[in-house]
Protein backbone atom coordinates (compact mmCIF):
# COMPACT_ATOMS: atom_id res chain seq x y z
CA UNK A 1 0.00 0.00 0.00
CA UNK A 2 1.75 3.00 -1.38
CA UNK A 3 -0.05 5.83 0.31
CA UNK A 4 1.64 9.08 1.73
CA UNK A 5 1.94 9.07 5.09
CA UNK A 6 -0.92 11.38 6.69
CA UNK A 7 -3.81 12.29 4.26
CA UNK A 8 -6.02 15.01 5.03
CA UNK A 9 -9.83 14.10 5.66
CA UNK A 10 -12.09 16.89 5.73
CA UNK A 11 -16.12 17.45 5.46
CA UNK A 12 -18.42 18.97 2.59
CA UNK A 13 -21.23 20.15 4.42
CA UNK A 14 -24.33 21.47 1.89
CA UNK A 15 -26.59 21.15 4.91
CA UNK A 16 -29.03 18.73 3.63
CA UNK A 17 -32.66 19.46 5.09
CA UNK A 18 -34.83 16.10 5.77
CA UNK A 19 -38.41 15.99 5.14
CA UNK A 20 -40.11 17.05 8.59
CA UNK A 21 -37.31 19.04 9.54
CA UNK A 22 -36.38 23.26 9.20
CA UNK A 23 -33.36 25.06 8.14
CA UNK A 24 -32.85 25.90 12.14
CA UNK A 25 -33.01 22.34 12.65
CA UNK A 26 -30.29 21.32 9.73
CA UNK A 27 -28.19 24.50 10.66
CA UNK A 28 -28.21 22.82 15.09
CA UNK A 29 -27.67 19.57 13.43
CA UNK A 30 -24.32 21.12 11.72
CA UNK A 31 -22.96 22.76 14.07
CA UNK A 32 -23.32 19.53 16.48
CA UNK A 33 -21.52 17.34 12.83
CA UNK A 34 -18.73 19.98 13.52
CA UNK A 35 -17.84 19.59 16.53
CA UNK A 36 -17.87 15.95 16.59
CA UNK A 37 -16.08 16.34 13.64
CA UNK A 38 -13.31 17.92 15.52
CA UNK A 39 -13.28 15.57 18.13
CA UNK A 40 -12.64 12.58 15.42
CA UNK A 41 -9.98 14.55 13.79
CA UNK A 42 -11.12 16.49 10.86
CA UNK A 43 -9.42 19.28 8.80
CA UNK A 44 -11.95 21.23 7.66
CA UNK A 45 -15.42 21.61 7.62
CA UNK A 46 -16.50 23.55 4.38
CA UNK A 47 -20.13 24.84 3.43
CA UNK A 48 -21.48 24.56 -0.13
CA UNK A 49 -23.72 27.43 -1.93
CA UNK A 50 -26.92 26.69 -3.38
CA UNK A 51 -29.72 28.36 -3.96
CA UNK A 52 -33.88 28.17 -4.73
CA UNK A 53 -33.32 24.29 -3.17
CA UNK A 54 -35.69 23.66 -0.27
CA UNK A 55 -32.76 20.63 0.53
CA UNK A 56 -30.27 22.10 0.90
CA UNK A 57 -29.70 24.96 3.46
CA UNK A 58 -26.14 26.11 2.99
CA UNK A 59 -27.34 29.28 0.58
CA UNK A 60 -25.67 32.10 2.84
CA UNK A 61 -22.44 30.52 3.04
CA UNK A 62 -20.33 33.16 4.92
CA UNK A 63 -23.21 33.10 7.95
CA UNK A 64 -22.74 30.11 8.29
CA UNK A 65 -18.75 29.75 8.66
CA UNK A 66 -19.27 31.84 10.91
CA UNK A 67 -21.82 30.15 13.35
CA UNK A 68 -19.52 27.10 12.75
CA UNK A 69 -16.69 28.49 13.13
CA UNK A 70 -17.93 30.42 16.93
CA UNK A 71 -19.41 27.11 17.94
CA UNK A 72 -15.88 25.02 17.43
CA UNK A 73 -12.56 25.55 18.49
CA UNK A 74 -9.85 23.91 16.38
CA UNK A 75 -10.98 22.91 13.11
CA UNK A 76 -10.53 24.66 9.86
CA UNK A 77 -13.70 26.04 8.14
CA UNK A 78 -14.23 27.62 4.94
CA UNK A 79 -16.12 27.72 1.61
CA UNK A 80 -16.72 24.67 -0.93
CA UNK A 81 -17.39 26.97 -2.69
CA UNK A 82 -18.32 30.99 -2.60
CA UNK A 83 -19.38 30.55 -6.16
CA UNK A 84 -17.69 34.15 -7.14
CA UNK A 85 -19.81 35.46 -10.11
CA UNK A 86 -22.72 35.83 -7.65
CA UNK A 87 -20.89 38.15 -5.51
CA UNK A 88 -18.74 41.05 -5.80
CA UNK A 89 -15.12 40.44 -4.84
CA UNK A 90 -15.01 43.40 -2.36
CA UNK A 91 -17.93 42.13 -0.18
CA UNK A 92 -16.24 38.93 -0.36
CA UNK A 93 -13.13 40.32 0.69
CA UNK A 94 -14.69 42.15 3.91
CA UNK A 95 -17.21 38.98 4.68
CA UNK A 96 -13.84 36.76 4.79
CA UNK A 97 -11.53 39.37 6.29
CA UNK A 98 -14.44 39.75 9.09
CA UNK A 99 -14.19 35.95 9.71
CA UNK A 100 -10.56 35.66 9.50
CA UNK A 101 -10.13 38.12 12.35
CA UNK A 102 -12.74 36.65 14.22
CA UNK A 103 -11.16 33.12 13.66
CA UNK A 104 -7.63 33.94 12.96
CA UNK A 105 -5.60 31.24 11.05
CA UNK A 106 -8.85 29.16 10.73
CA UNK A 107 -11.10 30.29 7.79
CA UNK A 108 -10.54 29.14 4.09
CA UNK A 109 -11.92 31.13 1.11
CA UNK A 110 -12.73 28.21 -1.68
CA UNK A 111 -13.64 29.59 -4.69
CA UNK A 112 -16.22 28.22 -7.51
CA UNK A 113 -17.77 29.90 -10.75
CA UNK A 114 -21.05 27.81 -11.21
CA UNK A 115 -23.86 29.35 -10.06
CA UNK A 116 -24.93 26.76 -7.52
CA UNK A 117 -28.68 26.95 -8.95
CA UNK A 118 -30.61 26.69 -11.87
CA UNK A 119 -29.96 29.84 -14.48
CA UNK A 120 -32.97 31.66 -13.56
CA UNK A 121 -32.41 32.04 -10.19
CA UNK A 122 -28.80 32.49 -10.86
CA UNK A 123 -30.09 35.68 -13.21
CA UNK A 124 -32.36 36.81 -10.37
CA UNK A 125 -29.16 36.56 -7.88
CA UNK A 126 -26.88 38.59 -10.21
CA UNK A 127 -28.33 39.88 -13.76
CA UNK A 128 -24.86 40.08 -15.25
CA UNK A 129 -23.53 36.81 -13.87
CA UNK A 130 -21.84 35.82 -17.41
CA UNK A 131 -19.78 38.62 -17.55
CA UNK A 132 -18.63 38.02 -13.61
CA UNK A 133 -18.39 34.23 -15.27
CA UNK A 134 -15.86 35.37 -18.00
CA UNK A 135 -13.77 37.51 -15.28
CA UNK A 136 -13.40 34.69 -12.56
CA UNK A 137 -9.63 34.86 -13.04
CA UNK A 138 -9.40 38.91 -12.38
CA UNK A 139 -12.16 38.61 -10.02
CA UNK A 140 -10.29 36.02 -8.10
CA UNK A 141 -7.28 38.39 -8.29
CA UNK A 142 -8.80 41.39 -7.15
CA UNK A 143 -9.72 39.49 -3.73
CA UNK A 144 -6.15 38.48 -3.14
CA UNK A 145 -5.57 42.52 -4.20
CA UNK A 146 -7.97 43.24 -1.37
CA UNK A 147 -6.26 41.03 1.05
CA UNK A 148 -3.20 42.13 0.27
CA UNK A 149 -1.19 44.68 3.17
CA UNK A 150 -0.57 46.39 -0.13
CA UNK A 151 -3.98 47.73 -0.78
CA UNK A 152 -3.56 49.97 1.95
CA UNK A 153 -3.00 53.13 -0.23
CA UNK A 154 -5.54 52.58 -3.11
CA UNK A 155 -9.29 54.17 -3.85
CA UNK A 156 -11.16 50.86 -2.98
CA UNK A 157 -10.24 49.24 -0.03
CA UNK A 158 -11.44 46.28 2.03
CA UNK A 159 -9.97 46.98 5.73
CA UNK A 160 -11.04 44.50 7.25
CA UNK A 161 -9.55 42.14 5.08
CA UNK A 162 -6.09 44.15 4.76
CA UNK A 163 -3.05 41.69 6.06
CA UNK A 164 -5.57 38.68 6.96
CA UNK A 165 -4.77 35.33 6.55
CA UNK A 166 -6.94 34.08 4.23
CA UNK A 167 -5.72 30.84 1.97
CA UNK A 168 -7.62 30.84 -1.28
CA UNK A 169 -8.30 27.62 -3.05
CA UNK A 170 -9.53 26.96 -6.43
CA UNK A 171 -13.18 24.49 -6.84
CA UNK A 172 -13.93 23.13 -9.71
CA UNK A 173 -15.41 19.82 -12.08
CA UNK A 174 -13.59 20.91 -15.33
CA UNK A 175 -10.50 21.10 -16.45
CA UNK A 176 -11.19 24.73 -17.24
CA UNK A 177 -10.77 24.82 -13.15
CA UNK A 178 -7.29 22.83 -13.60
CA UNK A 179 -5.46 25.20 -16.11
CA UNK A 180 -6.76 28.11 -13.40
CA UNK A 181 -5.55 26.70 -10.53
CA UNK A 182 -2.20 25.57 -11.86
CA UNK A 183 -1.49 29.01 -13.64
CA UNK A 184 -2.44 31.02 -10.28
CA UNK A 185 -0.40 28.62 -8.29
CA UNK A 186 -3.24 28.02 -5.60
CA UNK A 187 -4.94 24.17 -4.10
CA UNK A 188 -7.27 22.74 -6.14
CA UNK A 189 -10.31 21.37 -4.96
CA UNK A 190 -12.14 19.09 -7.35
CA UNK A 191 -15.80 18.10 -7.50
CA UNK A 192 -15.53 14.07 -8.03
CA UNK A 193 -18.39 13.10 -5.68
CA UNK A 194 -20.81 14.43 -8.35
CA UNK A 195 -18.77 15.00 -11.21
CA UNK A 196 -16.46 12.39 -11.61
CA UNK A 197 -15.89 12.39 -15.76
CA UNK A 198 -13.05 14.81 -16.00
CA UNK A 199 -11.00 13.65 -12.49
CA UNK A 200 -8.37 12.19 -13.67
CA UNK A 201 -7.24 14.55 -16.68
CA UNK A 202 -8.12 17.52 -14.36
CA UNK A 203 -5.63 16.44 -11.92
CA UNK A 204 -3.08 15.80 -14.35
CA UNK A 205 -3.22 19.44 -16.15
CA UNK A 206 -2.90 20.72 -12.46
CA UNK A 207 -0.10 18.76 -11.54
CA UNK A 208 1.71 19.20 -15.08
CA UNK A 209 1.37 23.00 -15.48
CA UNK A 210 1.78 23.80 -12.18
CA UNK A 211 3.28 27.30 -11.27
CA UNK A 212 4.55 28.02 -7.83
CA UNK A 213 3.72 31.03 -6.56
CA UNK A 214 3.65 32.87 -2.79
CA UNK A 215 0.86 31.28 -1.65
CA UNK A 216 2.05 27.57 -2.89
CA UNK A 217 5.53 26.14 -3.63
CA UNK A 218 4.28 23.43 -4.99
CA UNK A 219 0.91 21.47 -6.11
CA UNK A 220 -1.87 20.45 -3.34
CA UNK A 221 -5.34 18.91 -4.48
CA UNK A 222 -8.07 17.62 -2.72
CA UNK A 223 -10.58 15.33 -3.92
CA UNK A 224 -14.50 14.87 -2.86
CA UNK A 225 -16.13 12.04 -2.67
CA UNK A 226 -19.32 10.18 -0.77
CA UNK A 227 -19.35 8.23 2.12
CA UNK A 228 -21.93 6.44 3.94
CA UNK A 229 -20.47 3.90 6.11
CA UNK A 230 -22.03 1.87 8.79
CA UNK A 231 -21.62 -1.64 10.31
CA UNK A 232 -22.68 -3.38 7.84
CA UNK A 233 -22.97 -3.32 3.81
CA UNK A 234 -26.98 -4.45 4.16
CA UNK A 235 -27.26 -1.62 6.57
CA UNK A 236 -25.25 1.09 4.21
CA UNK A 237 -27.33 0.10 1.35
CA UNK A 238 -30.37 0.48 3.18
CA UNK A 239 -29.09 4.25 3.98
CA UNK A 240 -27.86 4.81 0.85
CA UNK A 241 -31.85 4.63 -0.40
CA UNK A 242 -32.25 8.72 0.58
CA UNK A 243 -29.37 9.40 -1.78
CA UNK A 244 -30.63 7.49 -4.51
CA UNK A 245 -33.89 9.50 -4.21
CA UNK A 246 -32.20 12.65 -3.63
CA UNK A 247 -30.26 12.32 -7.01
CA UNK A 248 -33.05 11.07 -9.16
CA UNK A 249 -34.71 14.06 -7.83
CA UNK A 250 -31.71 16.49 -9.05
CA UNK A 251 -31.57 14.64 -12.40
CA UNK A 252 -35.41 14.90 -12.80
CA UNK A 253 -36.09 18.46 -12.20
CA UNK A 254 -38.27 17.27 -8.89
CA UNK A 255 -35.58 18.78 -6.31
CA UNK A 256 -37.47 17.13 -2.73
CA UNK A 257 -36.43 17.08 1.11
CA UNK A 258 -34.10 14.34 2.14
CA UNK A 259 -36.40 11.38 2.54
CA UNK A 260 -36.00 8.41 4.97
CA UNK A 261 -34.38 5.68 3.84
CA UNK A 262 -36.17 2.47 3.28
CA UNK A 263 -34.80 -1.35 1.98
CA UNK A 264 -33.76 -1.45 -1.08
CA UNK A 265 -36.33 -2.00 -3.63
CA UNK A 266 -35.62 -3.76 -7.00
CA UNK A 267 -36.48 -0.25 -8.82
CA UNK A 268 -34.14 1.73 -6.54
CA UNK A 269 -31.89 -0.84 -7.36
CA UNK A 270 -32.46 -0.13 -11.22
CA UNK A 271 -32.12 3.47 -10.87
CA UNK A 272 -28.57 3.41 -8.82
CA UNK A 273 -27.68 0.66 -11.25
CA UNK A 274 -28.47 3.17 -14.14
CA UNK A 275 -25.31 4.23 -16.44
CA UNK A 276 -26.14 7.93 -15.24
CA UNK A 277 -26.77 7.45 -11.75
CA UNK A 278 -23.32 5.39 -11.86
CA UNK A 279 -21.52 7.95 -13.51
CA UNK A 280 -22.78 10.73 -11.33
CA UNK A 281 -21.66 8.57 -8.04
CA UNK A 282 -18.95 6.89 -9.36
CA UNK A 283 -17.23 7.83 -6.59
CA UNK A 284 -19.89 7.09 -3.39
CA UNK A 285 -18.32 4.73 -1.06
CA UNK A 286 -21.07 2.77 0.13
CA UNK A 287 -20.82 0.09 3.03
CA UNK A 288 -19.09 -1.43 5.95
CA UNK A 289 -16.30 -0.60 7.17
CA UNK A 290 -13.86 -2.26 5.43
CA UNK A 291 -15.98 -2.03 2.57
CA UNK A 292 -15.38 2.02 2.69
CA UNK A 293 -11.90 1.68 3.65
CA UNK A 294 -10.82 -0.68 0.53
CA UNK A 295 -12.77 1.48 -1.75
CA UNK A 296 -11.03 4.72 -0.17
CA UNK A 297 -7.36 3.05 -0.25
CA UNK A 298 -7.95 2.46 -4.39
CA UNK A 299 -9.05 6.00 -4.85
CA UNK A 300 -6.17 7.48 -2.92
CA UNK A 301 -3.35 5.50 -4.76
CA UNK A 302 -4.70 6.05 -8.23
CA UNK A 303 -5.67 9.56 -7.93
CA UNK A 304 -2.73 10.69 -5.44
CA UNK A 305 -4.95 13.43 -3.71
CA UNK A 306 -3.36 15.33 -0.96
CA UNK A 307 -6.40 15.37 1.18
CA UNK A 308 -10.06 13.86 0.86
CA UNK A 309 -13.48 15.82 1.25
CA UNK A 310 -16.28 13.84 1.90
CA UNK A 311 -19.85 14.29 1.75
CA UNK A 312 -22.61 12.63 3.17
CA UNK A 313 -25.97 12.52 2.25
CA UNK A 314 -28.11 10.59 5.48
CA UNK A 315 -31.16 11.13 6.89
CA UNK A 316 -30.95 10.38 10.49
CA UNK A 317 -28.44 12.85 12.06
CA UNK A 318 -27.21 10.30 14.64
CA UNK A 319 -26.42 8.12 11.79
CA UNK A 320 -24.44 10.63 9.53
CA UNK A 321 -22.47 11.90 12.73
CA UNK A 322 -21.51 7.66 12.91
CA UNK A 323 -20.60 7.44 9.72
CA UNK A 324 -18.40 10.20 9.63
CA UNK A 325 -16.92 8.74 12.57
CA UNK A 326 -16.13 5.17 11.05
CA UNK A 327 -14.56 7.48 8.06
CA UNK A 328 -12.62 9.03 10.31
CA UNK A 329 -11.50 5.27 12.12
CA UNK A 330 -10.53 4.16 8.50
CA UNK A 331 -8.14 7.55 7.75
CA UNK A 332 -6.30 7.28 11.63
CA UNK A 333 -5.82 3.61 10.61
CA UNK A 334 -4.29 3.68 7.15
CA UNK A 335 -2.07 7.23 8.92
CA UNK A 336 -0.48 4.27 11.79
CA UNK A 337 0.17 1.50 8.66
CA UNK A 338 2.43 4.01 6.52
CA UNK A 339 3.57 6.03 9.33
């Protein structure tokens, strides 16, 4: 087993609301994911954007860093991602450069251009979105400008965020994303728990036009996947049944809560068995234990990732927090065998 010797494990957190639940329910239920997260021995704990999706609750993405961030002590927590052409890169700047000097040497600024919605509520969020689109690159620039000591003596300033610590890191699902990140000489962070196609050639364009810059000597990815562990494979696949629901819903247009899981019917099974649904969770480890942890040891020697980002979709909270925990069992493990 040819693995570095301590890999990274971090969270994804889109802050999935269950049927019967409320956003104040999903947002206690976070926080309480975080902490526990901490205690297992977590990295980070980044927050998706979305929007106009009564599912997911992570929509005002700096808020809730910083409720996170107040309620924990240790653990890193950022963005995955501020998508960027929604926003302008000043209040960006001061919304991060608030939170790193309430958090100092904490907060991460991850940085996507999709719009995290569907294009009519992306227009209704920001009516010239495409041109922000076409300008990620200077837009990304003008919020290192912002947080640069530098900025001190020009016409637009962002104060707050003046001399902060703030590590940027590129998101993406594209190689688009991978020529970005390599050129600007930042972490890349790519999509592959629901956008698997491009993985492998993304990482490769990052690692092979890599440019070191001051923020990054050299190259640092980390790669997403899904996890739903428990003790046994019958009682993963049984959990696994709110996923499968929650995608057909995303692929159909019919965006529902997170439903409760049930057994595994033979037209569930169809559905995760079809060529779509497999492509779009090619990589959602699904099982046991050692079911995960096999599955996670193949993806981290062929894909080399410098850190893993894992998301779980579960509708019982006490269940998520366990799975997360047996992830967490499987990383210390494999860190003891190649230390």
């Amino acid at each position: 087993m040819s693995l570095k010797n301590k890999i990274p494990f971090s969270i994804l957190e889109l802050a999935g609301v269950v049927e019967g639940a409320t956003p104040a329910d999903t947002f206690r239920n976070s926080l309480d994911l975080a902490q526990k997260a901490e205690s297992f021995g977590y990295n980070r704990f980044w927050l998706a954007e979305h929007h106009n999706m009564k599912s997911i609750a992570s929509s005002a993405t700096s808020v809730l860093i910083g409720h996170i961030a107040g309620g924990t002590n240790r653990i890193r927590v950022g963005s995955g991602g501020i998508m960027l052409p929604n926003h302008s890169p000043l209040i960006v700047a001061e919304q991060f450069g608030t939170l790193g000097s309430l958090y100092p040497g904490r907060i991460d600024l991850g940085l996507g251009r999709a719009p995290g919605t569907d294009q009519v509520t992306a227009h209704a969020i920001r009516s010239d979105r495409m041109q922000a689109v076409h300008k990620f690159p200077e837009e990304i620039a003008r919020i290192q400008q912002f947080f640069s000591k530098d900025n001190s003596s020009a016409q637009v300033r962002a104060t707050v965020a003046e001399g902060v610590e703030m590590p940027v890191y590129i998101l993406g699902s594209s190689t688009d994303s991978a020529y970005l990140a390599a050129k600007k000489g930042l972490p890349y962070s790519f999509a592959s728990h629901f956008a698997p196609t491009h993985l492998f050639e993304a990482l490769e364009i990052y690692y092979n036009n890599f440019e070191p810059s001051t923020y990054l000597e050299k190259p640092y990815t980390i790669a997403c996947i899904n996890v739903i562990a428990a003790d046994t494979d019958e009682e993963a696949e049984i959990l696994s049944t709110s996923l499968i629901r929650m995608i057909f819903g995303v692929m159909t247009g019919n965006i529902d809560y997170i439903q409760k899981p049930t057994l595994m019917t033979p037209q569930l099974k169809e559905l995760s068995e079809n060529p779509a649904f497999e492509r779009m969770l090619k990589y959602a480890f699904v099982g046991s234990k050692e079911t995960v942890r096999n599955k996670t040891i193949d993806f981290l020697e062929k894909t080399g990732a410098n850190e893993l980002m894992v998301a779980s979709h579960i509708y019982d909270h006490e269940d998520r927090v366990k799975s997360y925990r047996i992830f967490s069992e499987i990383m210390r493990e494999l860190k003891r065998e190649t230390a």
